[in-house]
PDB file of N, CA and C in Angstrom:
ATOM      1  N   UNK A   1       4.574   5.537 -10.761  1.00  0.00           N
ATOM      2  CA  UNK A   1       4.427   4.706  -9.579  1.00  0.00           C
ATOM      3  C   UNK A   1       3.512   5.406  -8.594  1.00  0.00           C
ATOM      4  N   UNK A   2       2.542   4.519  -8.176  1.00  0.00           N
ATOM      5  CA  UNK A   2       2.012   4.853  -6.861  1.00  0.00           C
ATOM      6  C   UNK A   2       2.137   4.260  -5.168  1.00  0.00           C
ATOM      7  N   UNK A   3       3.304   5.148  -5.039  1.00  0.00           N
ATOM      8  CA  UNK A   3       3.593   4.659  -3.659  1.00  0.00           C
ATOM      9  C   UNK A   3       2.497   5.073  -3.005  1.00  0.00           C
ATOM     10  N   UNK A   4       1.656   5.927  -2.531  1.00  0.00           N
ATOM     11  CA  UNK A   4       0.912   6.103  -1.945  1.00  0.00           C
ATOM     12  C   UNK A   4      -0.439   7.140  -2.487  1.00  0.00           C
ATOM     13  N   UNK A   5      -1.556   6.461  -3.148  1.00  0.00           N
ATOM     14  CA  UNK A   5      -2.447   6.510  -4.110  1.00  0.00           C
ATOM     15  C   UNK A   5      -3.313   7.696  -3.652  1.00  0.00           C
ATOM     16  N   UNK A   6      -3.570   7.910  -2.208  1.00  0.00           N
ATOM     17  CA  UNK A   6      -4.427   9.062  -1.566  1.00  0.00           C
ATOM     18  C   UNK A   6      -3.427  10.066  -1.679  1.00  0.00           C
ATOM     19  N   UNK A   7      -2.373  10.238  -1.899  1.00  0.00           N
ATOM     20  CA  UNK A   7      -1.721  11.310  -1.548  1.00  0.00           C
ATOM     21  C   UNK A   7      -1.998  12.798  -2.723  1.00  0.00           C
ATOM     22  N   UNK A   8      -1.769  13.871  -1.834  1.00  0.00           N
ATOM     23  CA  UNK A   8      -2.012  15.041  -2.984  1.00  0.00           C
ATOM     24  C   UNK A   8      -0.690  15.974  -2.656  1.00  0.00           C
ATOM     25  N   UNK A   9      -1.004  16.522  -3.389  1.00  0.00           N
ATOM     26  CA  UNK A   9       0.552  17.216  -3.789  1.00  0.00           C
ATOM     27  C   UNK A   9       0.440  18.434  -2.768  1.00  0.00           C
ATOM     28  N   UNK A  10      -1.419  19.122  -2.458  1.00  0.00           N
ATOM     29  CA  UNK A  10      -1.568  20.883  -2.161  1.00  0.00           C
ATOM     30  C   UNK A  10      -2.494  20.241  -0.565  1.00  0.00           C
ATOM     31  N   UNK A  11      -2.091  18.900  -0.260  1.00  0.00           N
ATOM     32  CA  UNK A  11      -2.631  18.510   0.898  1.00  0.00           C
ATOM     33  C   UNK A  11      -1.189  18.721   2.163  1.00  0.00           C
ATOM     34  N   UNK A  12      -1.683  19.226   3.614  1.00  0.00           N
ATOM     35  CA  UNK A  12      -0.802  19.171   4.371  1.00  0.00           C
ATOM     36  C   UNK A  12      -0.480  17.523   5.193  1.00  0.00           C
ATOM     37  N   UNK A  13      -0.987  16.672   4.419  1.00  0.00           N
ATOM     38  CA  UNK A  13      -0.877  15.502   5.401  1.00  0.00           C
ATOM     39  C   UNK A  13       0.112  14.366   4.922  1.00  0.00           C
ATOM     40  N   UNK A  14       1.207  14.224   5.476  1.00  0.00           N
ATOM     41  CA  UNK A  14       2.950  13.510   5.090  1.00  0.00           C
ATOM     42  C   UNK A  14       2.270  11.677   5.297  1.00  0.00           C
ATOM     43  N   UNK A  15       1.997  11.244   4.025  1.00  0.00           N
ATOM     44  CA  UNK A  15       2.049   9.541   4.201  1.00  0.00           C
ATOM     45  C   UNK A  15       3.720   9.294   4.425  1.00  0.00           C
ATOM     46  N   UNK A  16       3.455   7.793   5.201  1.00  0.00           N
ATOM     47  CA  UNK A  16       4.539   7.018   5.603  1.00  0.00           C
ATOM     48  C   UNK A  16       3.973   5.268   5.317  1.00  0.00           C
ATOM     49  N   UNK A  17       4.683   5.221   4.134  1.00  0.00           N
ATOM     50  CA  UNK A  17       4.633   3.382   4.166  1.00  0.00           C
ATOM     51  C   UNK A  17       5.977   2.127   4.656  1.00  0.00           C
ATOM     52  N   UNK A  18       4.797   1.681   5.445  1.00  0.00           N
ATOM     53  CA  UNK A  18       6.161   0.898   5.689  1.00  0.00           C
ATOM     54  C   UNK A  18       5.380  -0.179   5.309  1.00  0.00           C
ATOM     55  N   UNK A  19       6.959  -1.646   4.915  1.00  0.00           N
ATOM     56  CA  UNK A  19       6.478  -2.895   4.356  1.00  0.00           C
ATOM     57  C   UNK A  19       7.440  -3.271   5.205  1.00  0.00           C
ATOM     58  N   UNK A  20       6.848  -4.900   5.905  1.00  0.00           N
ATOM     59  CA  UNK A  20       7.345  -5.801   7.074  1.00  0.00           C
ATOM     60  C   UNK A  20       6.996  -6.907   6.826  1.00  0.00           C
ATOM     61  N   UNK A  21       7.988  -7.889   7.810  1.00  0.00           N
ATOM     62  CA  UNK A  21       7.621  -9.157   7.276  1.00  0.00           C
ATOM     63  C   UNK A  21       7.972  -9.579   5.987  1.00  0.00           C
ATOM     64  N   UNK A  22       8.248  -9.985   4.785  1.00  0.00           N
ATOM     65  CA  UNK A  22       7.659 -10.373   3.259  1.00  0.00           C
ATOM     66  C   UNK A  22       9.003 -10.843   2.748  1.00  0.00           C
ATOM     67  N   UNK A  23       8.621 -12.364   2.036  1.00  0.00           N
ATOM     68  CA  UNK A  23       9.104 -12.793   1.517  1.00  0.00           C
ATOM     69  C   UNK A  23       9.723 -12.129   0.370  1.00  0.00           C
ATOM     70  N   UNK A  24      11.157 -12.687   0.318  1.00  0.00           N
ATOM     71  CA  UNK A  24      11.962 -12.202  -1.459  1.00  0.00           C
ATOM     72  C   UNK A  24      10.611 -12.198  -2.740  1.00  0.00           C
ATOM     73  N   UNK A  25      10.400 -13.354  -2.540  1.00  0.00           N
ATOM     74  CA  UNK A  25       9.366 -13.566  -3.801  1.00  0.00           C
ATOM     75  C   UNK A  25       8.223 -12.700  -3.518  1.00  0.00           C
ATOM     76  N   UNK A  26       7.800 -12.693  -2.617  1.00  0.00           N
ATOM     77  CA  UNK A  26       6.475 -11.570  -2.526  1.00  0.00           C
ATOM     78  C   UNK A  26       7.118 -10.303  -2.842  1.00  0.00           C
ATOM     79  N   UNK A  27       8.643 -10.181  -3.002  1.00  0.00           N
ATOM     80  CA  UNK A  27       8.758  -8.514  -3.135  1.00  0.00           C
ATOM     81  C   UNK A  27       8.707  -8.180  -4.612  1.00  0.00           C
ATOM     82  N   UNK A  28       8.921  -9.626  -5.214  1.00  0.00           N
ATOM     83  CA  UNK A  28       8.511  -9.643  -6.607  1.00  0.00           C
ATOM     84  C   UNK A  28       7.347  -9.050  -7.011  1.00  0.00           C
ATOM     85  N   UNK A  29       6.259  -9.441  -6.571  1.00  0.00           N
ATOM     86  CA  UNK A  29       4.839  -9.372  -6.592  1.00  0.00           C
ATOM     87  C   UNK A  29       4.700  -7.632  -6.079  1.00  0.00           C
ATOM     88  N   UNK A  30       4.975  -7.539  -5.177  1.00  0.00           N
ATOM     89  CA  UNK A  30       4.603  -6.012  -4.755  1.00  0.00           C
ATOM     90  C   UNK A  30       5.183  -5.012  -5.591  1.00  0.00           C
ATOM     91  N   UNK A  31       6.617  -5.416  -6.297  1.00  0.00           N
ATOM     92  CA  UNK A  31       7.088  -4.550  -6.985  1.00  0.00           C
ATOM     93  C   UNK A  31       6.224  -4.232  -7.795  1.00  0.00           C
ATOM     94  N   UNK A  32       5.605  -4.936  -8.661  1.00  0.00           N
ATOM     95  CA  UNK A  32       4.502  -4.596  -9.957  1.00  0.00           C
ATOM     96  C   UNK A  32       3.280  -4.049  -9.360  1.00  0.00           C
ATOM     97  N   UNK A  33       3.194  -4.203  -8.107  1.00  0.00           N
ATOM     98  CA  UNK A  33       1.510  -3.717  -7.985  1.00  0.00           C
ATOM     99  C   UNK A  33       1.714  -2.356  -7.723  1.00  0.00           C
ATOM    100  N   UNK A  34       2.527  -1.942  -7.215  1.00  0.00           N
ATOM    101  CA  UNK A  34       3.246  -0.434  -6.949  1.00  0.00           C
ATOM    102  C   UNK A  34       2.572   0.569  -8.017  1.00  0.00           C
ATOM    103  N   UNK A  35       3.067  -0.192  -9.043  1.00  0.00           N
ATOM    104  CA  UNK A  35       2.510   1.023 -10.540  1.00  0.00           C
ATOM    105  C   UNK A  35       0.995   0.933 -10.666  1.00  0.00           C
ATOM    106  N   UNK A  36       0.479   0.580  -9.903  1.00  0.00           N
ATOM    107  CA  UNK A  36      -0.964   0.342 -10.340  1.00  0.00           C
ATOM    108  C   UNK A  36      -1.889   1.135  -8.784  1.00  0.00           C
ATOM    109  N   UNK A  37      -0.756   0.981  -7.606  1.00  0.00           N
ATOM    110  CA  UNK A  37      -1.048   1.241  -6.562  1.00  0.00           C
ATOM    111  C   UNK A  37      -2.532   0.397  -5.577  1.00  0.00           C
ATOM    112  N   UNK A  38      -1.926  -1.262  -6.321  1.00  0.00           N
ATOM    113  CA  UNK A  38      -2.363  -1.874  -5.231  1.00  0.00           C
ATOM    114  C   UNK A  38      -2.164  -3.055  -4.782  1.00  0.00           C
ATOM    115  N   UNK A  39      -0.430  -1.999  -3.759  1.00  0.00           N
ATOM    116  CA  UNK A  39       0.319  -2.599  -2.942  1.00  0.00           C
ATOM    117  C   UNK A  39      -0.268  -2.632  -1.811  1.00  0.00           C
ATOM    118  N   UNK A  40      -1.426  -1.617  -1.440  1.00  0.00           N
ATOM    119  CA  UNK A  40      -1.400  -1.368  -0.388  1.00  0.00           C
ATOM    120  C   UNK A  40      -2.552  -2.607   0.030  1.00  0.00           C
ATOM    121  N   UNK A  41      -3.097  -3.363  -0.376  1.00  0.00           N
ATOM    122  CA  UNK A  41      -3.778  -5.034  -0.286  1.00  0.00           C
ATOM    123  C   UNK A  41      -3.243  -5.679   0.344  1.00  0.00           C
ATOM    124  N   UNK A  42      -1.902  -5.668   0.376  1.00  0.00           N
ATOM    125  CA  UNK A  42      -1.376  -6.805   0.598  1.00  0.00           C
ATOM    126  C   UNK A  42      -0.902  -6.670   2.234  1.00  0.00           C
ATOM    127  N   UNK A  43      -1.013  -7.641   3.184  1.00  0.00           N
ATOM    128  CA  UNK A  43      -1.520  -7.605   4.549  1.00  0.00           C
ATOM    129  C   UNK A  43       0.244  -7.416   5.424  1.00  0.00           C
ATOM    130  N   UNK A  44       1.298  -6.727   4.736  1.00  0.00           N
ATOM    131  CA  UNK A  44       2.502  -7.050   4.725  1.00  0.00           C
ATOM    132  C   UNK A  44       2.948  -5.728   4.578  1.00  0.00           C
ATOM    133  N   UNK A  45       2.349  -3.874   3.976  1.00  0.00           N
ATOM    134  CA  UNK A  45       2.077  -2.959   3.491  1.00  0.00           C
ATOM    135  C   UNK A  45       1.057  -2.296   4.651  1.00  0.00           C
ATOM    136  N   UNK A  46       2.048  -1.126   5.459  1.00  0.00           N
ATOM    137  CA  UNK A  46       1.090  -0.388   6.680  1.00  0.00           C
ATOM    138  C   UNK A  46       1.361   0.751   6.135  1.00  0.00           C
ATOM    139  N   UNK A  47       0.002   1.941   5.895  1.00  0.00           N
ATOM    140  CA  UNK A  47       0.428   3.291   5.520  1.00  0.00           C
ATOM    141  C   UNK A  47       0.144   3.830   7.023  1.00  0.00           C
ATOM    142  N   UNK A  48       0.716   5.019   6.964  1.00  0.00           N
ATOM    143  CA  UNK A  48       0.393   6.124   8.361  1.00  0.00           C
ATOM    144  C   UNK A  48       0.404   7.285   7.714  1.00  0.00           C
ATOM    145  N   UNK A  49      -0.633   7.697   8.278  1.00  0.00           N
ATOM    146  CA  UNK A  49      -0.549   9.707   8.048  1.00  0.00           C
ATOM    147  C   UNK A  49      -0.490  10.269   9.197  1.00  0.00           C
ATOM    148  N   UNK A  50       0.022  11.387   8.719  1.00  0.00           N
ATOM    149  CA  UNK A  50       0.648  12.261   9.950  1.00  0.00           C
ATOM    150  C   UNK A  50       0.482  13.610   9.454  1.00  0.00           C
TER     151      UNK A  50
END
């Protein structure tokens, strides 16, 4: 799974995703794009780095 596709393992910078808003059925849909890591398309999916 790619929760968060930029991320590196020997990088100091902590992603944070949050998902808001979204229909049951759209969570259908996001579930599968996850493994492919592109959840983050979908206008419902905010990353933050910190």
């Amino acid at each position: 799974m790619k929760i968060e596709p930029n991320a590196r393992i020997n990088s100091k910078d902590f992603y944070v995703t949050i998902i808001h808003n979204i229909s049951k059925v759209k969570v259908l849909c996001l579930i599968f794009t996850v493994f492919f890591g592109k959840h983050l398309s979908f206008k419902e999916v905010d990353v933050y780095k910190a």
